[in-house]
PDB file of N, CA and C in Angstrom:
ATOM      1  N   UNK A   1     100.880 137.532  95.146  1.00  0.00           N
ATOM      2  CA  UNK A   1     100.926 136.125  95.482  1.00  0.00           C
ATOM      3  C   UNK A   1     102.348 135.755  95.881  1.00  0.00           C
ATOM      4  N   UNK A   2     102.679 134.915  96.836  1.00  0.00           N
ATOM      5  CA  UNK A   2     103.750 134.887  97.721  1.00  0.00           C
ATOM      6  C   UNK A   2     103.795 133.226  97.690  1.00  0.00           C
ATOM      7  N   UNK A   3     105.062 132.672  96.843  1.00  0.00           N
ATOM      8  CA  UNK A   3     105.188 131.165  96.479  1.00  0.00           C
ATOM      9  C   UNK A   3     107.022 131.192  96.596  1.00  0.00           C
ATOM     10  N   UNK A   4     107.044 130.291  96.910  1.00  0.00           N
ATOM     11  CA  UNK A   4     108.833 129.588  96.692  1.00  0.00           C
ATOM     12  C   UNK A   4     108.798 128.667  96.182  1.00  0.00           C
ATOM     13  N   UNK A   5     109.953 127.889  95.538  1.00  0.00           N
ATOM     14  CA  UNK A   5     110.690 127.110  94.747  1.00  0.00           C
ATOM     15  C   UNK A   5     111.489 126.432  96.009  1.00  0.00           C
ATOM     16  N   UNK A   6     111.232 125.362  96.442  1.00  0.00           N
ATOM     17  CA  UNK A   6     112.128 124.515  97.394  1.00  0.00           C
ATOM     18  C   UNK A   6     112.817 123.278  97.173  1.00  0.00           C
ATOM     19  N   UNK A   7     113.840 122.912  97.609  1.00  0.00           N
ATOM     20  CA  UNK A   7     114.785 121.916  97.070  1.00  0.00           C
ATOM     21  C   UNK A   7     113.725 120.417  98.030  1.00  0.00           C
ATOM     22  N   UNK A   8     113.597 119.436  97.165  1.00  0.00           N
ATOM     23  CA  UNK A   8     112.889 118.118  98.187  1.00  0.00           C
ATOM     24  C   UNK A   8     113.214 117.418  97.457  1.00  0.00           C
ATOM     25  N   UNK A   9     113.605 116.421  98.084  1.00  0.00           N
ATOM     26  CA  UNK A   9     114.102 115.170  97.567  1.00  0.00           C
ATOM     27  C   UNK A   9     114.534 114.793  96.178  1.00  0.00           C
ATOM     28  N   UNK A  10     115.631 116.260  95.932  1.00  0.00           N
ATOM     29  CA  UNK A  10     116.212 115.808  94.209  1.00  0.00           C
ATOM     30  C   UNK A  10     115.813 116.549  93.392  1.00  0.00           C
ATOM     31  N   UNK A  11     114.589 116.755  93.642  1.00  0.00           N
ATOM     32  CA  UNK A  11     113.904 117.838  92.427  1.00  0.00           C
ATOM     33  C   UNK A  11     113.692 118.994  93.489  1.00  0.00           C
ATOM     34  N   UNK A  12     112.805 119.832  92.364  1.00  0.00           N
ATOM     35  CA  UNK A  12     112.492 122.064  92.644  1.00  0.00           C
ATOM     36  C   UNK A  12     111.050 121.083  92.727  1.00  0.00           C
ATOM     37  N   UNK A  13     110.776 121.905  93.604  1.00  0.00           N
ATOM     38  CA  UNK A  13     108.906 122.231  93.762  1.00  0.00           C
ATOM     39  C   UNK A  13     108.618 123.789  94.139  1.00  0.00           C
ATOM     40  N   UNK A  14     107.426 124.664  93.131  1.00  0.00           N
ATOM     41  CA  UNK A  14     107.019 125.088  93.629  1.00  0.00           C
ATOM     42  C   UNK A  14     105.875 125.621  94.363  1.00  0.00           C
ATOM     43  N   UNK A  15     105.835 125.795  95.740  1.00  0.00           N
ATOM     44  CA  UNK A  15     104.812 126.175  96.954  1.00  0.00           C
ATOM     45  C   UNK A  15     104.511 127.337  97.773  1.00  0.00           C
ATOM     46  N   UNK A  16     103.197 127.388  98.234  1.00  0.00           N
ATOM     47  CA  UNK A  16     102.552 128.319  98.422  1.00  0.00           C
ATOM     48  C   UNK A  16     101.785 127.883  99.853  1.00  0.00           C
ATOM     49  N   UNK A  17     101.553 129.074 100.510  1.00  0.00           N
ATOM     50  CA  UNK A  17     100.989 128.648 101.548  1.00  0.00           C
ATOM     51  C   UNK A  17      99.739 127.769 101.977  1.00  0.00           C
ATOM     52  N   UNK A  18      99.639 126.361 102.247  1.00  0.00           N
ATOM     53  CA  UNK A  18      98.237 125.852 102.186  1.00  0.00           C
ATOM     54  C   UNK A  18      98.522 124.785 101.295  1.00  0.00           C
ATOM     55  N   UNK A  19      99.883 124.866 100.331  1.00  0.00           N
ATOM     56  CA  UNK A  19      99.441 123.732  99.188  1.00  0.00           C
ATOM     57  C   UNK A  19     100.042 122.017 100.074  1.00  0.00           C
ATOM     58  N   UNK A  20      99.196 120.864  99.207  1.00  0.00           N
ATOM     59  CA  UNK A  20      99.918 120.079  99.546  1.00  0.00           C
ATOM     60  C   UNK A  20     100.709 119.212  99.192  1.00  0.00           C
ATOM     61  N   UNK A  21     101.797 118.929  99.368  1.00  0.00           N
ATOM     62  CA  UNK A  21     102.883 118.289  98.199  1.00  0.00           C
ATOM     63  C   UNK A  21     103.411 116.880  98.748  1.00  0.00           C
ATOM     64  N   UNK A  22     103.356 116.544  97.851  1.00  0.00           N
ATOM     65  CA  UNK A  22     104.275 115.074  97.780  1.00  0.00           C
ATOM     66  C   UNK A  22     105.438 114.709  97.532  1.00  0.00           C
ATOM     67  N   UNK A  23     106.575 114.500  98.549  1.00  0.00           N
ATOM     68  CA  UNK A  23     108.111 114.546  98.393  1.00  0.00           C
ATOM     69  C   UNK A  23     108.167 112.734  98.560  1.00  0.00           C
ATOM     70  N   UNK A  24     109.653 113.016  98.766  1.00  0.00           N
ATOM     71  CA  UNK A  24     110.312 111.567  99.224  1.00  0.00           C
ATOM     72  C   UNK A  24     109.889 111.309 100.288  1.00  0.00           C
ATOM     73  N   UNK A  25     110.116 110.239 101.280  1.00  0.00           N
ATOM     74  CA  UNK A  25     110.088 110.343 102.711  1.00  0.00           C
ATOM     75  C   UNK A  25     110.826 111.192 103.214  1.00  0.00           C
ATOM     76  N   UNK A  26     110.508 112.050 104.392  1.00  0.00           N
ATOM     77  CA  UNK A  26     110.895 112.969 105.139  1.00  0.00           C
ATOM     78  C   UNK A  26     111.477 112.265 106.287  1.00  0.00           C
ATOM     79  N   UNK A  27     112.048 112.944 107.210  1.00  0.00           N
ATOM     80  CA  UNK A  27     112.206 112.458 108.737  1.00  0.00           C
ATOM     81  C   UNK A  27     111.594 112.954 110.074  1.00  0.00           C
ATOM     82  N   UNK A  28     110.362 112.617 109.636  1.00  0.00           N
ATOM     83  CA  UNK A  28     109.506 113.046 110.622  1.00  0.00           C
ATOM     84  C   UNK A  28     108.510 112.245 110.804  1.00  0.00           C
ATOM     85  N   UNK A  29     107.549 112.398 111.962  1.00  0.00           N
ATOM     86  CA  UNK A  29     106.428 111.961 112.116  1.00  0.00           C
ATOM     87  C   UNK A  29     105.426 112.233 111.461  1.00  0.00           C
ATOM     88  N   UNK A  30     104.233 111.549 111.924  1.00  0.00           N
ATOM     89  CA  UNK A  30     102.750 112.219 111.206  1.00  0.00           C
ATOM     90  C   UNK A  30     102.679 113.152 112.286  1.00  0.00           C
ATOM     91  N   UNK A  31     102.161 114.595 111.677  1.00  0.00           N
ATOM     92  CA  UNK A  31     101.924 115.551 112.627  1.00  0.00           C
ATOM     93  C   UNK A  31     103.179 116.633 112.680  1.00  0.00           C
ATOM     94  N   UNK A  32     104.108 116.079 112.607  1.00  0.00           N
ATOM     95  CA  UNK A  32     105.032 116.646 112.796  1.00  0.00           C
ATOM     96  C   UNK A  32     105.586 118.123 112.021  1.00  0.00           C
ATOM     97  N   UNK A  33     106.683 118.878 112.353  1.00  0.00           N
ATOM     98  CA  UNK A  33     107.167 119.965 111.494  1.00  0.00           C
ATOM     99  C   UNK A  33     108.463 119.519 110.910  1.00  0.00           C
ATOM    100  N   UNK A  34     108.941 119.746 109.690  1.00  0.00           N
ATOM    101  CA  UNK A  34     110.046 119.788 108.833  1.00  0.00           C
ATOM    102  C   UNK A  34     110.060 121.343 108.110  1.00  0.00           C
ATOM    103  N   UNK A  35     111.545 121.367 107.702  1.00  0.00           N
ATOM    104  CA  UNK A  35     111.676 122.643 107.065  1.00  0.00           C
ATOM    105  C   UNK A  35     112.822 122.358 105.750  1.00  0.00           C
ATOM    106  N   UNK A  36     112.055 123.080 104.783  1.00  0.00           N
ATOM    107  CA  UNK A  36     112.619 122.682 103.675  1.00  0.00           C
ATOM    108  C   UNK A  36     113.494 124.093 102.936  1.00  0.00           C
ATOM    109  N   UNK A  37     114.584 123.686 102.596  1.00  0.00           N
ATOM    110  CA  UNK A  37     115.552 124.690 101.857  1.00  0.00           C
ATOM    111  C   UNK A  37     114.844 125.546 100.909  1.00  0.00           C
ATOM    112  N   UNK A  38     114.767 126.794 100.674  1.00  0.00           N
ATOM    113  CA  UNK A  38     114.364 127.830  99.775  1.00  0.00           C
ATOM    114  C   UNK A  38     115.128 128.362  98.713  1.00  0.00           C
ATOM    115  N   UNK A  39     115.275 127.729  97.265  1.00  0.00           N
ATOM    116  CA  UNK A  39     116.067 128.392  96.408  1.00  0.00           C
ATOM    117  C   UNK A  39     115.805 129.856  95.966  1.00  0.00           C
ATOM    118  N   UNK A  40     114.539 130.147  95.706  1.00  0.00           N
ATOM    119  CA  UNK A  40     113.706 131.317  94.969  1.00  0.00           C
ATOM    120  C   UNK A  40     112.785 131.547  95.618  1.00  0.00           C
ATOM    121  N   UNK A  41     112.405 132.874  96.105  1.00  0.00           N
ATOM    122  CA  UNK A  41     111.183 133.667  96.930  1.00  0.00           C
ATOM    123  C   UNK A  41     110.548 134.497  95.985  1.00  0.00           C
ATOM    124  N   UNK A  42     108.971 134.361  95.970  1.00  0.00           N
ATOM    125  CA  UNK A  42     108.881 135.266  94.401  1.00  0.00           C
ATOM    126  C   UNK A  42     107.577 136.044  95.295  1.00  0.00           C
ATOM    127  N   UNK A  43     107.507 137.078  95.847  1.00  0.00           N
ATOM    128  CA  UNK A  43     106.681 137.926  96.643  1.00  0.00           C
ATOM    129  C   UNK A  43     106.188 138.938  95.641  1.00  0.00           C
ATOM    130  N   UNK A  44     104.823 138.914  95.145  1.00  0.00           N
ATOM    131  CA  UNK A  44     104.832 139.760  93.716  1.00  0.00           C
ATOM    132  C   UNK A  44     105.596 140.329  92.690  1.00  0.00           C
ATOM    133  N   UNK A  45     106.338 141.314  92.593  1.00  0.00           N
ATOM    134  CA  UNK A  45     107.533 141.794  91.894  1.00  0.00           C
ATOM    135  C   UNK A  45     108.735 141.714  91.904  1.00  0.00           C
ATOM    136  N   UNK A  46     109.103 141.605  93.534  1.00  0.00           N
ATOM    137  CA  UNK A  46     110.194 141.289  94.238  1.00  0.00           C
ATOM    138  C   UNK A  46     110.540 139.420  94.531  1.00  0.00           C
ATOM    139  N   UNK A  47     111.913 139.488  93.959  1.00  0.00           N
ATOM    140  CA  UNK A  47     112.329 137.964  93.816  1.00  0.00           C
ATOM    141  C   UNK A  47     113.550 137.771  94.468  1.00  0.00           C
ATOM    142  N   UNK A  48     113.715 137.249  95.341  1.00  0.00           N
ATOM    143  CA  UNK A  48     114.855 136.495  96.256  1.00  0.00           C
ATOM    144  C   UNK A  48     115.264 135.434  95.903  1.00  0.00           C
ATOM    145  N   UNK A  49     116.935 135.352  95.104  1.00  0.00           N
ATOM    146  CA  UNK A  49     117.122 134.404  94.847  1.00  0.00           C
ATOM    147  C   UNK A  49     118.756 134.493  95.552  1.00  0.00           C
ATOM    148  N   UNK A  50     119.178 133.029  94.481  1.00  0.00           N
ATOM    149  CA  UNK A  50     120.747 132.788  95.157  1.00  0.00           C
ATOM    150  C   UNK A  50     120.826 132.795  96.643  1.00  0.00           C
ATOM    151  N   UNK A  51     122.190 133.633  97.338  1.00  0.00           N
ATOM    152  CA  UNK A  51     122.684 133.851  98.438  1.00  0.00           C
ATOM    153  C   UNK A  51     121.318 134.227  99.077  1.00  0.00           C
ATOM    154  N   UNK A  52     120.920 135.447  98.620  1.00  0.00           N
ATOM    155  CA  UNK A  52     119.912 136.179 100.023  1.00  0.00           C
ATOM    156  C   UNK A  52     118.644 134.982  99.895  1.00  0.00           C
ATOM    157  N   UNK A  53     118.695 134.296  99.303  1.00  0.00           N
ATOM    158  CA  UNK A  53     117.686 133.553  99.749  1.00  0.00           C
ATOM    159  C   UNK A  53     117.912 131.983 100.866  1.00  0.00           C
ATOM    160  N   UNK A  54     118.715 132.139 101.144  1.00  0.00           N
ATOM    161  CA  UNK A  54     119.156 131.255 102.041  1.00  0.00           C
ATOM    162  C   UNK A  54     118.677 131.518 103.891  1.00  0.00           C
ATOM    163  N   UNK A  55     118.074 133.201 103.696  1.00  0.00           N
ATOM    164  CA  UNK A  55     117.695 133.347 104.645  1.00  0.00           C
ATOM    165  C   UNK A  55     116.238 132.946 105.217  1.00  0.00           C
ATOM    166  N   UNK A  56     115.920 132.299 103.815  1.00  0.00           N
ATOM    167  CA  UNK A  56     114.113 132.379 103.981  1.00  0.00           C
ATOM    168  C   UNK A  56     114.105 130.711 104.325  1.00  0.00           C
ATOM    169  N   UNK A  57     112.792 130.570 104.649  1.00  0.00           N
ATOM    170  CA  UNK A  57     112.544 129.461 106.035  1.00  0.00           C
ATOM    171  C   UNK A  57     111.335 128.903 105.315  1.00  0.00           C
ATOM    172  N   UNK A  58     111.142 127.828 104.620  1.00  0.00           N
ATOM    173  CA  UNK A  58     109.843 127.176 104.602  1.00  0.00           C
ATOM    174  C   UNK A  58     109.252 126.190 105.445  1.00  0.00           C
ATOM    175  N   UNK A  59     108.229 126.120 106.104  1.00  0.00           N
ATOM    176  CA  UNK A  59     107.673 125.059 106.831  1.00  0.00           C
ATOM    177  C   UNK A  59     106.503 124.288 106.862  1.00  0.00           C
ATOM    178  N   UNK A  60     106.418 123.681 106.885  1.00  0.00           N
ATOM    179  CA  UNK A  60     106.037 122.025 106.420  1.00  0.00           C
ATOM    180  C   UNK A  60     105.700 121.318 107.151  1.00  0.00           C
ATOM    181  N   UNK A  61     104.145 120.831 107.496  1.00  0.00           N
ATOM    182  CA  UNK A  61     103.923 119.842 108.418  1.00  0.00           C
ATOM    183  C   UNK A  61     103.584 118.530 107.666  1.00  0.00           C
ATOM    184  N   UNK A  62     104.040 117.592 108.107  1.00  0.00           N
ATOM    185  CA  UNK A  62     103.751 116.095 107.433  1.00  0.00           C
ATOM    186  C   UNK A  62     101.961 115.375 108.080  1.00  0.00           C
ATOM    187  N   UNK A  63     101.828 115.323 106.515  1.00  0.00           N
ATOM    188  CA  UNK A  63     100.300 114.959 106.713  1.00  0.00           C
ATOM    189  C   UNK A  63     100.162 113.298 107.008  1.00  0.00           C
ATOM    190  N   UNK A  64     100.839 112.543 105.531  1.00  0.00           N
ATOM    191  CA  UNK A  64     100.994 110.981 105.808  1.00  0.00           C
ATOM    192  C   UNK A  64     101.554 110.881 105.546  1.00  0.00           C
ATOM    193  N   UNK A  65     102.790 109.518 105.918  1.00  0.00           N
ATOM    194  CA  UNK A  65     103.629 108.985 104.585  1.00  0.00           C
ATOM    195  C   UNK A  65     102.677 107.768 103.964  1.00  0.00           C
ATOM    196  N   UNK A  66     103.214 107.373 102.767  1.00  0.00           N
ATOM    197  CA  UNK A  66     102.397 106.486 101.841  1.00  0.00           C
ATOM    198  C   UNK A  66     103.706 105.898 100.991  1.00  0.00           C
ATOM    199  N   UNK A  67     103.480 104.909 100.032  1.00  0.00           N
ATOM    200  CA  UNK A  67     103.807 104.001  99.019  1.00  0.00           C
ATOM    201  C   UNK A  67     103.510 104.689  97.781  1.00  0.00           C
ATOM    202  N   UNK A  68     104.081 104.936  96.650  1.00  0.00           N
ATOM    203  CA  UNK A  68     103.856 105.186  95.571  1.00  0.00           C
ATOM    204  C   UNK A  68     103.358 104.007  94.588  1.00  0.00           C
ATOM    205  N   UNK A  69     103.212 104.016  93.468  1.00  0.00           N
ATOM    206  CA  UNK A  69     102.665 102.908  92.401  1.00  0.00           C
ATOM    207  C   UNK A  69     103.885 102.099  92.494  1.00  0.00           C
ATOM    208  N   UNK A  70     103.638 100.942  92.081  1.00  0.00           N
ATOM    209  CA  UNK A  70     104.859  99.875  92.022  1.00  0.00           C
ATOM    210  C   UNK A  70     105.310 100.131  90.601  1.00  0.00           C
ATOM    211  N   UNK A  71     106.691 100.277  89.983  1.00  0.00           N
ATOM    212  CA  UNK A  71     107.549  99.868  88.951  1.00  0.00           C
ATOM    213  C   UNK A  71     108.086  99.029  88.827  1.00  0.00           C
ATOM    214  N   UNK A  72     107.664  97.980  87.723  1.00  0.00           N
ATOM    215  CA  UNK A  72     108.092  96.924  87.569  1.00  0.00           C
ATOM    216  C   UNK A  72     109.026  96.752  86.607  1.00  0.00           C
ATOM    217  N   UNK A  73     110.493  96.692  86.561  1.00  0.00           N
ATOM    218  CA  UNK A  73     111.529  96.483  85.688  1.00  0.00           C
ATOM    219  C   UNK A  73     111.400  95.413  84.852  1.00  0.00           C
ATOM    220  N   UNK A  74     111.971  95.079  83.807  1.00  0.00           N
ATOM    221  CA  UNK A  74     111.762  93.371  83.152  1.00  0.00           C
ATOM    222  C   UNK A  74     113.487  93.821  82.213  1.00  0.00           C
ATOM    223  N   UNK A  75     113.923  93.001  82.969  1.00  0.00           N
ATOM    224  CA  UNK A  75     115.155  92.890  81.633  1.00  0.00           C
ATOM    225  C   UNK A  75     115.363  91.563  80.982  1.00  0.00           C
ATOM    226  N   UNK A  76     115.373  91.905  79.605  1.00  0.00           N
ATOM    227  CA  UNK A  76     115.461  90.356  78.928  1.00  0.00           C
ATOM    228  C   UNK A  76     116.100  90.561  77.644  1.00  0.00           C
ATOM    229  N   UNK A  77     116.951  89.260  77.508  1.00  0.00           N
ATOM    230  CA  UNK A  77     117.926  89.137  76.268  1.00  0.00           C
ATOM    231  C   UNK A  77     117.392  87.930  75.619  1.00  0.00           C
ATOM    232  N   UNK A  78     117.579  88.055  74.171  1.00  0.00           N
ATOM    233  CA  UNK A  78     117.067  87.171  73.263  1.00  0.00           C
ATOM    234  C   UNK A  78     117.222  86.077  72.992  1.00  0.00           C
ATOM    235  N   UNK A  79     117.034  85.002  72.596  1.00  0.00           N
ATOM    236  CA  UNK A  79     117.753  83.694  72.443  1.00  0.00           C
ATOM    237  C   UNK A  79     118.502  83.216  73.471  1.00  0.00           C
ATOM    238  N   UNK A  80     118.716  84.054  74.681  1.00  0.00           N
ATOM    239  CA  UNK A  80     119.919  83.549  75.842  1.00  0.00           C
ATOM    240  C   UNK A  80     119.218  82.516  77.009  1.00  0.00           C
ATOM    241  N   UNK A  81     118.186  82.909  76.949  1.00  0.00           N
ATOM    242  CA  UNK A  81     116.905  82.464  78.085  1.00  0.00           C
ATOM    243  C   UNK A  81     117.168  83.258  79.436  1.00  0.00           C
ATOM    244  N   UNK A  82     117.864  84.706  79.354  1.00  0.00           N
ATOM    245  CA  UNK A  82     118.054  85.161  80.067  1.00  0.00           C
ATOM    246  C   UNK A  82     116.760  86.326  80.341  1.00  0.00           C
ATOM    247  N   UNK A  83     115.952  85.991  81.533  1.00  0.00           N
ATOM    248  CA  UNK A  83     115.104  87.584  81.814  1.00  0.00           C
ATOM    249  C   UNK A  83     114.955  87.490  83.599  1.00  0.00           C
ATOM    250  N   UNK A  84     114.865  88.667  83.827  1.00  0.00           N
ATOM    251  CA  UNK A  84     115.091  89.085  85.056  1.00  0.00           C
ATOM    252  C   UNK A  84     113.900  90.574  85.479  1.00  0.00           C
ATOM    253  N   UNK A  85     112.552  89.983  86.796  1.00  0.00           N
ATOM    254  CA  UNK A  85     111.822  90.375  86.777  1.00  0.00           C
ATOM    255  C   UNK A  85     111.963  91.196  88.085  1.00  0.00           C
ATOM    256  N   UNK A  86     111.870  92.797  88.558  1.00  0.00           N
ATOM    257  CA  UNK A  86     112.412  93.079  89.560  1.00  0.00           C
ATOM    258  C   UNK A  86     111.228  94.549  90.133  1.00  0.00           C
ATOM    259  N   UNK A  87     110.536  94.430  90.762  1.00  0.00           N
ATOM    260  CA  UNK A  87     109.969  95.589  91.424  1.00  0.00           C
ATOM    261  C   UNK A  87     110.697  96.909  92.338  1.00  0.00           C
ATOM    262  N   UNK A  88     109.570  98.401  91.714  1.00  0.00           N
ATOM    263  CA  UNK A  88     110.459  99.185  93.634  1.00  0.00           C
ATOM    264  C   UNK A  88     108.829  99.931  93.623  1.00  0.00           C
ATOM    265  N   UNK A  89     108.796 100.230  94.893  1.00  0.00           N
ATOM    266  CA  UNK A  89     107.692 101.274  95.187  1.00  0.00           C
ATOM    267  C   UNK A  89     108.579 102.129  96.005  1.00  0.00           C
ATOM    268  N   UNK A  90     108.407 103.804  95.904  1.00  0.00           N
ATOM    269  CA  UNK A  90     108.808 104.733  96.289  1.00  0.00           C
ATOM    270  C   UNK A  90     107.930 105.016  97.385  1.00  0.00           C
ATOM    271  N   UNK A  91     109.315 105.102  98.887  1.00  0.00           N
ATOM    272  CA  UNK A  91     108.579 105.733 100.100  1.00  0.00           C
ATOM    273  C   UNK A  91     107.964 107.203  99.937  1.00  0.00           C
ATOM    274  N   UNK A  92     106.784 107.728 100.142  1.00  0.00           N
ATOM    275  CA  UNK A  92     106.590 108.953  99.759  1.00  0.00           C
ATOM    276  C   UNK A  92     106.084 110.024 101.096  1.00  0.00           C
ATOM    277  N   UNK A  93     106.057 110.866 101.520  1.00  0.00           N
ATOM    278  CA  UNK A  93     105.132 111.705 102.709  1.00  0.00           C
ATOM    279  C   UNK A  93     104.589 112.702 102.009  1.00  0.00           C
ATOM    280  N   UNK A  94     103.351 113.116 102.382  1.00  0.00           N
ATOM    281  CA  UNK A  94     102.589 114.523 102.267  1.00  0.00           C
ATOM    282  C   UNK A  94     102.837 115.264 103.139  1.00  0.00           C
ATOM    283  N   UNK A  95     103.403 116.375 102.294  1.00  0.00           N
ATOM    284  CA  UNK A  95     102.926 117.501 103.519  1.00  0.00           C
ATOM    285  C   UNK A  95     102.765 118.825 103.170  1.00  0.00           C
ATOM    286  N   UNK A  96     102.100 119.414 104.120  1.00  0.00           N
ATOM    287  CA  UNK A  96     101.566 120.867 104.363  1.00  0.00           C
ATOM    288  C   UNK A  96     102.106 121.933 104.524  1.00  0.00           C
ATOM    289  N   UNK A  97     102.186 122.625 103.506  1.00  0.00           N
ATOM    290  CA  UNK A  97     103.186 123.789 104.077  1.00  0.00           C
ATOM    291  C   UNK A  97     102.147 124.950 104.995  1.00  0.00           C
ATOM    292  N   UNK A  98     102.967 125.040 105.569  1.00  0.00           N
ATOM    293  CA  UNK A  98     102.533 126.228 106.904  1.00  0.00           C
ATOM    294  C   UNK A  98     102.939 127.423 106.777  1.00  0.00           C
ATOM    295  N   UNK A  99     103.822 127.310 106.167  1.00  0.00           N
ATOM    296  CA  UNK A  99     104.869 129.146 106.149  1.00  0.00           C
ATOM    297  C   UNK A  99     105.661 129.529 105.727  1.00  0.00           C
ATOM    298  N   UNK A 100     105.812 130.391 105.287  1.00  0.00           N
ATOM    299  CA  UNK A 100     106.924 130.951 104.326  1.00  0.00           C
ATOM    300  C   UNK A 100     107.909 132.294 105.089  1.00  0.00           C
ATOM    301  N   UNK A 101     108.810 132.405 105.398  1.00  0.00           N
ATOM    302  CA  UNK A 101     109.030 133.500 106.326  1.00  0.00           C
ATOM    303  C   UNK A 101     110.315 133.906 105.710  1.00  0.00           C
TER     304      UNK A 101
END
């Protein structure tokens, strides 16, 4: 089984050919190809890491971008009459990996 460990948006994910993952927003279109950095290549026994793995190539087609769940912050202090109510939703894209090379 033939999977990598790729750097996306802050965090390690790891992927395999076919899977589909959910990063940050990308810079791409729908449809489109992106290629994502390869920390670790794990090809059955044999593991590519560090330096020599800088040579390996993951690719990635973007399926959608989307909105994540809304987080709603609330900060509030006691007796002050101080509270402060503040939302974020995270830009997100899917996408497809295509290849591992």
């Amino acid at each position: 089984m033939v999977y990598a460990i790729v750097r996306a948006g802050g965090r390690q994910e790891k992927v395999s050919v076919g899977d589909l993952v959910t990063l940050d927003r990308v810079p791409a279109e729908t449809g489109g190809s992106v290629e994502l950095p390869a920390l670790m290549l794990v090809d059955g026994d044999k593991v590519t890491a560090g330096a020599d793995a800088a040579g390996v190539k993951v690719t990635a087609e973007v399926v959608s971008h989307s909105r994540g769940k809304k987080v709603v912050i609330m900060k509030y202090k006691n007796k002050t009459g101080y509270k402060k109510r503040q939302g974020h939703r995270s830009e997100l894209s899917t996408v497809k990996i295509t290849g591992i090379a």
